[in-house]
Structure formats: C-alpha cells, structure tokens
PDB file of N, CA and C in Angstrom:
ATOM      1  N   UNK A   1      -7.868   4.417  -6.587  1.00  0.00           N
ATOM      2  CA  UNK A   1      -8.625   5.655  -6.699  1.00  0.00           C
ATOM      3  C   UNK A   1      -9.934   5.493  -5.941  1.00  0.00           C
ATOM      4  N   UNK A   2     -10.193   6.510  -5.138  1.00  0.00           N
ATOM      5  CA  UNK A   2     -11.408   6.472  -4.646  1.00  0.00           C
ATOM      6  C   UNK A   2     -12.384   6.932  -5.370  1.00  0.00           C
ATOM      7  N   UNK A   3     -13.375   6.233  -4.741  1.00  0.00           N
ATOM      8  CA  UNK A   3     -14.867   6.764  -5.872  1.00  0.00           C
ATOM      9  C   UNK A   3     -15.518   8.419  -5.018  1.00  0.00           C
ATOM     10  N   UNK A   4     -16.526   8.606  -5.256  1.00  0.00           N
ATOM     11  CA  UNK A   4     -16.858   9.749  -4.953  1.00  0.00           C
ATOM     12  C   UNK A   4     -17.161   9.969  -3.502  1.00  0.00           C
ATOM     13  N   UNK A   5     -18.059   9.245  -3.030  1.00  0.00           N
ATOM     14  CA  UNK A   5     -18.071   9.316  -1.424  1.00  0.00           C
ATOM     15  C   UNK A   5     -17.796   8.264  -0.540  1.00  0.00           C
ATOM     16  N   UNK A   6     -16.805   7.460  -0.971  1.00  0.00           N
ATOM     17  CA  UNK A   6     -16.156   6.581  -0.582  1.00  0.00           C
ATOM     18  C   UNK A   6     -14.887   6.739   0.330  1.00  0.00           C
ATOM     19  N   UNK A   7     -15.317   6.135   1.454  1.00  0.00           N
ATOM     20  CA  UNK A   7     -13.659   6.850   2.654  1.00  0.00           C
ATOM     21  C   UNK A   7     -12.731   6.058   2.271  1.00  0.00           C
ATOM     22  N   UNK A   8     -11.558   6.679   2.654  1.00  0.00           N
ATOM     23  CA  UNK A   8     -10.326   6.389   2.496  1.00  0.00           C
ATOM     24  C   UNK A   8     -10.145   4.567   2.985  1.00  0.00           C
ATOM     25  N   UNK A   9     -10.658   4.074   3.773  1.00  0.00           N
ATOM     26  CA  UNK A   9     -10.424   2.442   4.487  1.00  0.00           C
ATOM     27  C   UNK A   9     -11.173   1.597   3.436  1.00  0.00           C
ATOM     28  N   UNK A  10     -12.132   2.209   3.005  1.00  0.00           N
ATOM     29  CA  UNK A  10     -13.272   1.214   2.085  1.00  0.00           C
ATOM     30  C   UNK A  10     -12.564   1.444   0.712  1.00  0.00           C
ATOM     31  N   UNK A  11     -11.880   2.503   0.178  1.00  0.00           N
ATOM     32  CA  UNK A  11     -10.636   2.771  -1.024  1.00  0.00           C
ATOM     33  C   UNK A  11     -10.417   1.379  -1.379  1.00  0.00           C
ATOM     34  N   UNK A  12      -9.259   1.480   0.127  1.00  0.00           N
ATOM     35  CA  UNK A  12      -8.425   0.892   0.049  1.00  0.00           C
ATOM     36  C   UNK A  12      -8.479  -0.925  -0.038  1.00  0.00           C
ATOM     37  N   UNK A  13      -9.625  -1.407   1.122  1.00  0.00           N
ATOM     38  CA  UNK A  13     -10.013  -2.600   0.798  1.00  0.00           C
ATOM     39  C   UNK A  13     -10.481  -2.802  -0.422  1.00  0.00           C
ATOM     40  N   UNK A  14     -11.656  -2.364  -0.990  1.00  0.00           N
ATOM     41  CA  UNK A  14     -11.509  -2.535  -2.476  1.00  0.00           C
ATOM     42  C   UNK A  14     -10.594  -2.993  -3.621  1.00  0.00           C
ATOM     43  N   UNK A  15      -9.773  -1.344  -3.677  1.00  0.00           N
ATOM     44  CA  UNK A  15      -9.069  -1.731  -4.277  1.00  0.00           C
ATOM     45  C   UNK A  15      -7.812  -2.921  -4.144  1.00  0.00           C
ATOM     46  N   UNK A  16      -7.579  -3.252  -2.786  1.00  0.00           N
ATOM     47  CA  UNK A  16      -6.432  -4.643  -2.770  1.00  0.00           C
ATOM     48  C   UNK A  16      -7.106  -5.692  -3.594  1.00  0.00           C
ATOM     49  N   UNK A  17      -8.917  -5.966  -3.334  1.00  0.00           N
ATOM     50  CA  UNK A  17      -9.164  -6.905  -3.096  1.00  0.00           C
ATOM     51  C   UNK A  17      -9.417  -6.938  -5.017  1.00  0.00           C
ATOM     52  N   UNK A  18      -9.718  -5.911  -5.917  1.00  0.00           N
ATOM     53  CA  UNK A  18      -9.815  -6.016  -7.500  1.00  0.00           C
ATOM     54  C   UNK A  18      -8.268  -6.515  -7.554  1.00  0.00           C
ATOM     55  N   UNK A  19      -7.209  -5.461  -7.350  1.00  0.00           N
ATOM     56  CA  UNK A  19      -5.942  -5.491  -7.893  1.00  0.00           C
ATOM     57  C   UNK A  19      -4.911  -6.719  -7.315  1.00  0.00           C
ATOM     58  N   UNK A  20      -5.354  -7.519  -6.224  1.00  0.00           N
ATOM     59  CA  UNK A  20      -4.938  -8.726  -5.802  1.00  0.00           C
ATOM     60  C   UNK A  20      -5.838  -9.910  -5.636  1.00  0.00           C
ATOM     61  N   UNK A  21      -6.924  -9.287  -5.391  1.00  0.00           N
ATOM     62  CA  UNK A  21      -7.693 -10.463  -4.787  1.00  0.00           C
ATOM     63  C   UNK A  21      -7.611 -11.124  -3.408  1.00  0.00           C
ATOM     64  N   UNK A  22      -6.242 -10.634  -2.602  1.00  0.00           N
ATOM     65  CA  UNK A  22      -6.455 -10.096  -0.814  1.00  0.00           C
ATOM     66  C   UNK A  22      -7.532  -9.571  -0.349  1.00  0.00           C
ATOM     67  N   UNK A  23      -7.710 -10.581   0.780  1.00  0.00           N
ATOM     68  CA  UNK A  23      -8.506  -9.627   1.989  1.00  0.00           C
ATOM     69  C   UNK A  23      -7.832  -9.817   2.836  1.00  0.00           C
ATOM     70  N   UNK A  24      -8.247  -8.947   3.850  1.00  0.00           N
ATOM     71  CA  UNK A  24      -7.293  -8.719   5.074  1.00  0.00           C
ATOM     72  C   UNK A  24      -8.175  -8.792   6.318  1.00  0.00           C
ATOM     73  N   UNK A  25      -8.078  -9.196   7.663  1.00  0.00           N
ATOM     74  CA  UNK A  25      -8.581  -8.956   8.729  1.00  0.00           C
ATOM     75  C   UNK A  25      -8.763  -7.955   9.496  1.00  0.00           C
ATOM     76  N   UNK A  26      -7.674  -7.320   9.126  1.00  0.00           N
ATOM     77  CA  UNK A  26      -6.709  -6.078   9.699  1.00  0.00           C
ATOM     78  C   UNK A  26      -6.047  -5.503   9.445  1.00  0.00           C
ATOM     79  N   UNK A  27      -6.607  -3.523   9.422  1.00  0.00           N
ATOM     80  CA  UNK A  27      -6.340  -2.902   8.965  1.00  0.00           C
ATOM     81  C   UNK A  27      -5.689  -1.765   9.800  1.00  0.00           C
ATOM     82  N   UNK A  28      -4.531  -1.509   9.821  1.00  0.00           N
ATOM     83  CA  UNK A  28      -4.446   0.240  10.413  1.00  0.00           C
ATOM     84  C   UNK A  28      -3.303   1.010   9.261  1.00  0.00           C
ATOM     85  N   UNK A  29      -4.036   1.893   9.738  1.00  0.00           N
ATOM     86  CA  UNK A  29      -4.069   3.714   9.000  1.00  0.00           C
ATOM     87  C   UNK A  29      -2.119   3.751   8.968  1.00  0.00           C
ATOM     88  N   UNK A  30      -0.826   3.833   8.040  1.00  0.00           N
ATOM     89  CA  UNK A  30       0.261   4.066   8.708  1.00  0.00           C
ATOM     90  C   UNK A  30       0.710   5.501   8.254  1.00  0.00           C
ATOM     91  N   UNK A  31      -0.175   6.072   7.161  1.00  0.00           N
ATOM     92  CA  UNK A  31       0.305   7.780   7.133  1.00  0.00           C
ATOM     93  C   UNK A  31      -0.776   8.132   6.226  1.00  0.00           C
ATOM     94  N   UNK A  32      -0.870   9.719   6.265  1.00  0.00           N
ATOM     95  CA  UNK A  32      -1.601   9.895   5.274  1.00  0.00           C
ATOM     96  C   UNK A  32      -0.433  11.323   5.353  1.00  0.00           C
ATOM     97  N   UNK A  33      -0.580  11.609   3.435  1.00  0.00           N
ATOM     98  CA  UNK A  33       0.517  12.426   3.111  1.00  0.00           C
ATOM     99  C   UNK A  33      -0.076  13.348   1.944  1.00  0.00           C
ATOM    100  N   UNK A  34       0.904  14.489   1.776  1.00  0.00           N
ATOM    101  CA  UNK A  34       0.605  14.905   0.487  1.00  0.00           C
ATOM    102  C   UNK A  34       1.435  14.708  -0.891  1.00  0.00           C
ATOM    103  N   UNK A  35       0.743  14.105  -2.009  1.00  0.00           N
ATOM    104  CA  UNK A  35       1.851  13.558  -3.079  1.00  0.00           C
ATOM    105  C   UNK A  35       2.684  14.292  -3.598  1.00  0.00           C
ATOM    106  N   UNK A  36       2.689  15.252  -3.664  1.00  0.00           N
ATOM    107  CA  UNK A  36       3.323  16.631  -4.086  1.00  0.00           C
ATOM    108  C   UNK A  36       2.742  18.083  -3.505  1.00  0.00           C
ATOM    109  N   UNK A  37       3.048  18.412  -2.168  1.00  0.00           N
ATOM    110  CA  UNK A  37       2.660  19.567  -1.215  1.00  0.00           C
ATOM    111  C   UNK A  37       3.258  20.859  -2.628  1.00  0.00           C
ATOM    112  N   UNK A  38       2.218  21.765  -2.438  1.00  0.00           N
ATOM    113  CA  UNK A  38       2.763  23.058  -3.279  1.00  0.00           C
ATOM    114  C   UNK A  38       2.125  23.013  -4.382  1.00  0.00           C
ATOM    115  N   UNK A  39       2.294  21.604  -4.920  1.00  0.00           N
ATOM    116  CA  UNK A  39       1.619  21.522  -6.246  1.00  0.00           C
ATOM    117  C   UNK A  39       0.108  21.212  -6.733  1.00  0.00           C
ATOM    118  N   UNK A  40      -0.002  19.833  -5.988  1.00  0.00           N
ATOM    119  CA  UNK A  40      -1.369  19.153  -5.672  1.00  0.00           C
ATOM    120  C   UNK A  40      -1.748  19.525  -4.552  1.00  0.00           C
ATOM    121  N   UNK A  41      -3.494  19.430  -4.026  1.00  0.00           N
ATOM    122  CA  UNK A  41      -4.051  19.494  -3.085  1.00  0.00           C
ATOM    123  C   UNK A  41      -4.092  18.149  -2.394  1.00  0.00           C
ATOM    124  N   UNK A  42      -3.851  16.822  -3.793  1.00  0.00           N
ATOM    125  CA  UNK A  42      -3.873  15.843  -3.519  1.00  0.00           C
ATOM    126  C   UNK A  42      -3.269  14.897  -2.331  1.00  0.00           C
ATOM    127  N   UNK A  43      -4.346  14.447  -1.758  1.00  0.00           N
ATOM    128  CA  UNK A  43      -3.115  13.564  -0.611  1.00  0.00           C
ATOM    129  C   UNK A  43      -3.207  11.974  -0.639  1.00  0.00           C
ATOM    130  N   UNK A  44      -2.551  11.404   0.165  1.00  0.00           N
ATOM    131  CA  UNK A  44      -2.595   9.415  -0.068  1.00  0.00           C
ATOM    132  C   UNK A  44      -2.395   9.258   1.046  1.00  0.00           C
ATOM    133  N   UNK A  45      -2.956   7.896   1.666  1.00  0.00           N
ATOM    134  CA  UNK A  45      -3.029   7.187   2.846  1.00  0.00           C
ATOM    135  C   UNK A  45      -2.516   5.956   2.306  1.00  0.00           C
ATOM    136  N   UNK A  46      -1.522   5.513   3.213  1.00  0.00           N
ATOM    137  CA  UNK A  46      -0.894   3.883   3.154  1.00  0.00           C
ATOM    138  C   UNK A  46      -1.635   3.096   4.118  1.00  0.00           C
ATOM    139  N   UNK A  47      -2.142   2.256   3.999  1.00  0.00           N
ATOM    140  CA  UNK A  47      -2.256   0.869   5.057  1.00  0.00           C
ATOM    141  C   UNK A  47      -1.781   0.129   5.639  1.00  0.00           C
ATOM    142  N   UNK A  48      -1.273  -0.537   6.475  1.00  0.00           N
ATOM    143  CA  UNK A  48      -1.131  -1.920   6.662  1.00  0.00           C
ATOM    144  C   UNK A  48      -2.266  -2.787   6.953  1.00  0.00           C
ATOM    145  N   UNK A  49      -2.386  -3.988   5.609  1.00  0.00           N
ATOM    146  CA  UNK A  49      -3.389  -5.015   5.709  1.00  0.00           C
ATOM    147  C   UNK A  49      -2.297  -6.294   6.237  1.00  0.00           C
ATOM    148  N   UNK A  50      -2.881  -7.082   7.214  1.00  0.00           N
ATOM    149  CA  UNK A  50      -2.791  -8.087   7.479  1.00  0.00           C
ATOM    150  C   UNK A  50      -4.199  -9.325   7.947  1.00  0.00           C
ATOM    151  N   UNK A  51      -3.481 -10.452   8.813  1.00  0.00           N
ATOM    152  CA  UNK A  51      -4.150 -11.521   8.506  1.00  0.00           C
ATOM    153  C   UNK A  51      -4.879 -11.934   7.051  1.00  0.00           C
ATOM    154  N   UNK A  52      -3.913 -12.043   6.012  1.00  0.00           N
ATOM    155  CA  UNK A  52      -4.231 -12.397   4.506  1.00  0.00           C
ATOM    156  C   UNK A  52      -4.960 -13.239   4.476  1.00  0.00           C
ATOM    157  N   UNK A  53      -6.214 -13.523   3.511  1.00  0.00           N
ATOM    158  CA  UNK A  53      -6.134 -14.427   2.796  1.00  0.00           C
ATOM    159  C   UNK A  53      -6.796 -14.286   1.080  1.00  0.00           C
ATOM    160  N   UNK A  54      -6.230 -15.268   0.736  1.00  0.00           N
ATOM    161  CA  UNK A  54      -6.035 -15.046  -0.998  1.00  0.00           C
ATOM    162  C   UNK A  54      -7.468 -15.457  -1.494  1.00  0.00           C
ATOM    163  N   UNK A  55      -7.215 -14.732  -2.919  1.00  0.00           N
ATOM    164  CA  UNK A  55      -8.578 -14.796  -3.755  1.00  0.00           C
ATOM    165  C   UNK A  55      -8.318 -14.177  -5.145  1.00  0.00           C
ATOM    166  N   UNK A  56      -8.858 -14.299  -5.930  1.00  0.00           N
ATOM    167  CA  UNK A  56      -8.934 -14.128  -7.205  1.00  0.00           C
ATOM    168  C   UNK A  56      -9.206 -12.428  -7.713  1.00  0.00           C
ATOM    169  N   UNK A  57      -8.062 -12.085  -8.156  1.00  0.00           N
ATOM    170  CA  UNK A  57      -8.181 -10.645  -9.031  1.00  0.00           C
ATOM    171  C   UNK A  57      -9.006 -10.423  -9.388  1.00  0.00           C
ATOM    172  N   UNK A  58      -9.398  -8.846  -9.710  1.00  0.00           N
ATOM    173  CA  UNK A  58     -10.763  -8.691 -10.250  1.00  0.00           C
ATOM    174  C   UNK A  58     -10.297  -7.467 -11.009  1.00  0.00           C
ATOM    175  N   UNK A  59      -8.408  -6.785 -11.626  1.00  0.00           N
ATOM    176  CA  UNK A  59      -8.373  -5.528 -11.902  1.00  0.00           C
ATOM    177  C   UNK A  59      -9.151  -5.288 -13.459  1.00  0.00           C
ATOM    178  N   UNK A  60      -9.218  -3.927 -13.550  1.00  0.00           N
ATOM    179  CA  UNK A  60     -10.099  -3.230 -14.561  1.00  0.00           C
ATOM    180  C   UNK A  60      -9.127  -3.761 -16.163  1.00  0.00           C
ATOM    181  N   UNK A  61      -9.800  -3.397 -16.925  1.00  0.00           N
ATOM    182  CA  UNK A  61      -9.401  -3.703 -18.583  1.00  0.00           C
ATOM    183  C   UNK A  61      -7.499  -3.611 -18.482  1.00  0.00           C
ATOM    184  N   UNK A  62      -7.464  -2.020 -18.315  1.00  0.00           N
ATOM    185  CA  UNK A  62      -6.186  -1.496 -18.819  1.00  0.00           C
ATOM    186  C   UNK A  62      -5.153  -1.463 -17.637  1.00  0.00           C
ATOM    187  N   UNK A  63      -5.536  -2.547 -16.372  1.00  0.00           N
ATOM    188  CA  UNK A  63      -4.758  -2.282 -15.302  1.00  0.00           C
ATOM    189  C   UNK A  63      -4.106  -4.119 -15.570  1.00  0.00           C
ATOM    190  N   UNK A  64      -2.506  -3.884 -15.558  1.00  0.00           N
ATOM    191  CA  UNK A  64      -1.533  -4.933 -15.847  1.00  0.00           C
ATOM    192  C   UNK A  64      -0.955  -5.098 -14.316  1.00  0.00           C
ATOM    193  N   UNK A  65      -1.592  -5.972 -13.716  1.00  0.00           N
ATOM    194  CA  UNK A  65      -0.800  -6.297 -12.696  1.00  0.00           C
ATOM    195  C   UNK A  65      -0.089  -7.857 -12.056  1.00  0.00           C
ATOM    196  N   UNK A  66       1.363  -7.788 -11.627  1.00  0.00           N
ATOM    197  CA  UNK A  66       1.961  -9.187 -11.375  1.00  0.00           C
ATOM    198  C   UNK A  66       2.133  -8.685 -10.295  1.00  0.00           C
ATOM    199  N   UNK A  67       1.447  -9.448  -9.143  1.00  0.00           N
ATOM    200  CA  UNK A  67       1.607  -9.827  -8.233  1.00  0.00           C
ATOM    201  C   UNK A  67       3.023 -11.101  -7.508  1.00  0.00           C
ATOM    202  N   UNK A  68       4.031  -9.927  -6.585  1.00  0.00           N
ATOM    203  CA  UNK A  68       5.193 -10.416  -6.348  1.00  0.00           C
ATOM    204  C   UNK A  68       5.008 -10.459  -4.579  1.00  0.00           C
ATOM    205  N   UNK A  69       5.479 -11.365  -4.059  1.00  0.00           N
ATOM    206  CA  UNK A  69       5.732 -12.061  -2.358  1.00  0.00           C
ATOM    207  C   UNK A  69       7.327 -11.557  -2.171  1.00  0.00           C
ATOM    208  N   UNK A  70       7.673 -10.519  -2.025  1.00  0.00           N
ATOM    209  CA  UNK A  70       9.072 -10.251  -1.821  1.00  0.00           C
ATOM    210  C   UNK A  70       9.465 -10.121  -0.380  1.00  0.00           C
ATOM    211  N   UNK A  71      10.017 -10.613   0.977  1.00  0.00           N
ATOM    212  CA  UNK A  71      10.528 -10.423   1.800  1.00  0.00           C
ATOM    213  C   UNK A  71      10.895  -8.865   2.205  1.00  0.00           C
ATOM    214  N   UNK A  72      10.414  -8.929   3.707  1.00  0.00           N
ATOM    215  CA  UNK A  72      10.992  -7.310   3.790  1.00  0.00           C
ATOM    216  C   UNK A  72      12.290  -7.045   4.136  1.00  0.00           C
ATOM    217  N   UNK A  73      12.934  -8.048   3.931  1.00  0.00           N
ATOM    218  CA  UNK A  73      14.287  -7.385   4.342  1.00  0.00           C
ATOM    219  C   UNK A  73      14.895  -7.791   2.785  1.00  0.00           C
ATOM    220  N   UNK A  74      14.403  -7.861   1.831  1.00  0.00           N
ATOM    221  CA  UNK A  74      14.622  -7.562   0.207  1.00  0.00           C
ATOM    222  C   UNK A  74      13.986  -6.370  -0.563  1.00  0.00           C
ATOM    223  N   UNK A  75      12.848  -5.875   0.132  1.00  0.00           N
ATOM    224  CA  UNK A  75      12.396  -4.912   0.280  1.00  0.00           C
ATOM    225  C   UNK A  75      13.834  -3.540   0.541  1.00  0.00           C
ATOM    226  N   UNK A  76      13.525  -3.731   1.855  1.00  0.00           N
ATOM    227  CA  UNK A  76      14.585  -2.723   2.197  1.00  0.00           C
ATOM    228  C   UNK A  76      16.229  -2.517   1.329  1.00  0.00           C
ATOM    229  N   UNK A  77      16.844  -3.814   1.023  1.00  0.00           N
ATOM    230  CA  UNK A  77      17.688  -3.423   0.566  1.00  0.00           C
ATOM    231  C   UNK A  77      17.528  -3.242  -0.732  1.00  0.00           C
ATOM    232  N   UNK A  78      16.034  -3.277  -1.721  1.00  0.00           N
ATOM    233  CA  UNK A  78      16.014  -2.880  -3.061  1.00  0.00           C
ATOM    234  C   UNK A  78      15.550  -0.794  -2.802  1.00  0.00           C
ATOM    235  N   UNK A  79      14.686  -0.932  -1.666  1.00  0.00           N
ATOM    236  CA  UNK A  79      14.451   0.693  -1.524  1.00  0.00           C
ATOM    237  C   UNK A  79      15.968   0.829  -1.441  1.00  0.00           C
ATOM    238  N   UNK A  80      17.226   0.415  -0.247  1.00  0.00           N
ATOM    239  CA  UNK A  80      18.264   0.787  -0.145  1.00  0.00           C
ATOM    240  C   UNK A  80      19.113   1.788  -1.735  1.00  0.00           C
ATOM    241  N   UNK A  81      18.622   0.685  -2.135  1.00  0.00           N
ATOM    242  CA  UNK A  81      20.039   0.534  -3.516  1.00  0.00           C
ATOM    243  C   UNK A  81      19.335   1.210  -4.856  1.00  0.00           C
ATOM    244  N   UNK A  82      18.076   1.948  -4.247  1.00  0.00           N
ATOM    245  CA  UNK A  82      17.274   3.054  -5.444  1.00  0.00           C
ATOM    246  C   UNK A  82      16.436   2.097  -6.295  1.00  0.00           C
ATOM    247  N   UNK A  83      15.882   0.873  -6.270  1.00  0.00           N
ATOM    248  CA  UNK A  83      15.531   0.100  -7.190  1.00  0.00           C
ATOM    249  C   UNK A  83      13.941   0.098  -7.076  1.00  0.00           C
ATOM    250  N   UNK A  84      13.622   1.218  -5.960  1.00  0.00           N
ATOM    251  CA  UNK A  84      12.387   1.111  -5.662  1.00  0.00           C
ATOM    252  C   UNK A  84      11.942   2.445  -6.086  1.00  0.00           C
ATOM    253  N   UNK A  85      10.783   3.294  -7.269  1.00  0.00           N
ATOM    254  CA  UNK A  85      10.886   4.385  -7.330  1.00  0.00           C
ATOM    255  C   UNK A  85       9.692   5.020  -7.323  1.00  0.00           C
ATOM    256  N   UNK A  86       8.880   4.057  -7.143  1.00  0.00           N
ATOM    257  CA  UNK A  86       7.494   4.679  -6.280  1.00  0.00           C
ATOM    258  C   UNK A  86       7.304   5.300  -5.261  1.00  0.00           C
ATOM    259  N   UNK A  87       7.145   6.747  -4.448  1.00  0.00           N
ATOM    260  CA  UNK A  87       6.887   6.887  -3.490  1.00  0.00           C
ATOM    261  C   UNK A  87       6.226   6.166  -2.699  1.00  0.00           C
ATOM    262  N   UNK A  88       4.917   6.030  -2.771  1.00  0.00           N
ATOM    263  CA  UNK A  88       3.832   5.214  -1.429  1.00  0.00           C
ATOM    264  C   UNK A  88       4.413   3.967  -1.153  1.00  0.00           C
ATOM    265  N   UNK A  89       5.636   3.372  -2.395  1.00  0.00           N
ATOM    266  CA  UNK A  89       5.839   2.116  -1.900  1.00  0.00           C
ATOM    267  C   UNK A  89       7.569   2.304  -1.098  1.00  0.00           C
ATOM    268  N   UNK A  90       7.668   3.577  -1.387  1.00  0.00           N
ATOM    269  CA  UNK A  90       9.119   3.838  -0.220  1.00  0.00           C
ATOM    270  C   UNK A  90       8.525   4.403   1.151  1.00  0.00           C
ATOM    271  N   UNK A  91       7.597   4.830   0.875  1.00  0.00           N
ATOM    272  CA  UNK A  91       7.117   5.534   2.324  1.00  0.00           C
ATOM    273  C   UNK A  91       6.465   4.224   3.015  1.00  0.00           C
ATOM    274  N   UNK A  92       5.987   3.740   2.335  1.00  0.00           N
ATOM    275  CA  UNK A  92       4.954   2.611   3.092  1.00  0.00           C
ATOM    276  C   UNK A  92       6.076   1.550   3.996  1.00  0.00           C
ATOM    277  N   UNK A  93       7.327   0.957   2.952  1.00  0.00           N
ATOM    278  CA  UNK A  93       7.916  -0.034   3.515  1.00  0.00           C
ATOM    279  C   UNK A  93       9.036   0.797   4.569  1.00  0.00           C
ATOM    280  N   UNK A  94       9.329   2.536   4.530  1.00  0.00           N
ATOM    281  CA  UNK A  94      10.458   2.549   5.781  1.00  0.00           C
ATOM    282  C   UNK A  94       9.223   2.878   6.970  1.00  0.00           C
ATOM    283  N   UNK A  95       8.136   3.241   6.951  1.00  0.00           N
ATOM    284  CA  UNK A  95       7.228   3.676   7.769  1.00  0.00           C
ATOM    285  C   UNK A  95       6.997   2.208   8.847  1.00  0.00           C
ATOM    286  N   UNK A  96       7.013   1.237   8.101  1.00  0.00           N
ATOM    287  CA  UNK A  96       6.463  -0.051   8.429  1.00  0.00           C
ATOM    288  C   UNK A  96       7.861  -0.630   8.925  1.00  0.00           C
ATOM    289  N   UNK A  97       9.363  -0.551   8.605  1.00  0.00           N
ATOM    290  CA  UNK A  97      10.232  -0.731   8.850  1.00  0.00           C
ATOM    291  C   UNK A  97      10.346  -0.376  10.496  1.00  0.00           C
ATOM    292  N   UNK A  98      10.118   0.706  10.577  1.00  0.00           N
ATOM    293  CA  UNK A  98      10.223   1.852  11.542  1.00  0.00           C
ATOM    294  C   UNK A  98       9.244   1.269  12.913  1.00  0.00           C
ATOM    295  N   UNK A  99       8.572   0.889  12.196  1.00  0.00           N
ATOM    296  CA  UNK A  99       7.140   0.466  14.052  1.00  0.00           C
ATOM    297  C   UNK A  99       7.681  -1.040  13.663  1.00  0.00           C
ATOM    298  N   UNK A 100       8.206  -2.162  12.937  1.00  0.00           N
ATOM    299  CA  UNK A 100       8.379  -3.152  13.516  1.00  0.00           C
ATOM    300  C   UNK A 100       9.740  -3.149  14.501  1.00  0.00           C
ATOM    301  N   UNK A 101      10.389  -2.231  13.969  1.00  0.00           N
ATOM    302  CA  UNK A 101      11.373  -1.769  14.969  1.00  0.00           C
ATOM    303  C   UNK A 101      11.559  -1.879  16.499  1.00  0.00           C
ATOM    304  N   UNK A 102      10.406  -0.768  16.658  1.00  0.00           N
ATOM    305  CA  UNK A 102      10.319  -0.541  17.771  1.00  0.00           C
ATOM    306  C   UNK A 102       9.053  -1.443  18.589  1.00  0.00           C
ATOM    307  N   UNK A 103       8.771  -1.895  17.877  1.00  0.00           N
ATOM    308  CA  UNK A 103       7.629  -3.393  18.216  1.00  0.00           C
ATOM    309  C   UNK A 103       6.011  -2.943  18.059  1.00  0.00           C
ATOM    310  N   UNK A 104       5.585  -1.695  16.969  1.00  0.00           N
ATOM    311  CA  UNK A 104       4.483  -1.654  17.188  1.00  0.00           C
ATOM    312  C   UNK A 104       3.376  -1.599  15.707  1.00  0.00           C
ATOM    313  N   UNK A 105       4.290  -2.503  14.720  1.00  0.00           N
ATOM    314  CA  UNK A 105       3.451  -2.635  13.688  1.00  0.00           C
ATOM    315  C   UNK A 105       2.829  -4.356  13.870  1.00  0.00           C
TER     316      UNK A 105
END
C-alpha cells in the first residue's frame, strides 16, 4: 500500500524491503493495471526487482509472511494448473514470462 504522497517505485521498494527484507539494484515498471476496471478506480503496478540482495524483514504486526524461492518454470506450471490465484502474481509471472521470451526482461 502506498502512503499518501508516495510514488508508485518508492511503494514498491519499501514495501519488498519490510515484507522481505530484499533490495534490489534494479528496477523496471512491467504493467500498471486496473484491479477491477468498472468497479474500482483502483489501479496496481508490478515490478521487476533484480540484482538481489538479502536482509532482514521488517513486516507490520498483522502481516504473516513465508517467504518461498520457487523457480520460474514451477511458477508457470503452478499458474498453468490454476494453483496460482492471485492476480498481480499471474499477471506479473506471464508478463515476465513473455519479455524473457523474446529477450527483453
């Protein structure tokens, strides 16, 4: 969640870096969408962070998070087979699927 006048890139580093404790070197923009067009005004931007490196969680009281290293081509075949039912995290991994593809993620 973004804070009040906080852009969308500074969100997002933030929040990896409470809810994982990742930082990244490198960042680009891979969509920005609406979560429900018609309904919400609301919209979401995915990232790709790379050049990792690790560090210590920092999430809030009531936020439960396990941090999992899953392969993307386990990825894909769990989005495949419906096991994935988050949007941002189906959009994020065929979006990212899609430019390593063609060689430009």
């Amino acid at each position: 969640r973004r804070e009040a006048d906080e852009k969308p890139l500074a969100a997002a580093k933030r929040e990896m870096i409470e809810e994982t404790g990742y930082r990244a070197r490198s960042w680009k923009k891979l969509v920005r969408y609406y979560a429900s067009p018609g309904f919400l005004g609301e919209w979401m931007e995915v990232y790709l962070a790379t050049d990792l490196t690790e560090g210590e969680a920092q999430p809030e009281d009531d936020e439960k998070i396990e941090i999992l290293r899953i392969r993307l081509s386990e990825l894909l075949k769990m989005r495949n087979e419906g096991q994935i039912h988050d949007g941002k995290t189906i959009i994020g991994i065929s979006i990212y699927e899609a430019l390593r593809r063609t060689g430009k993620a």
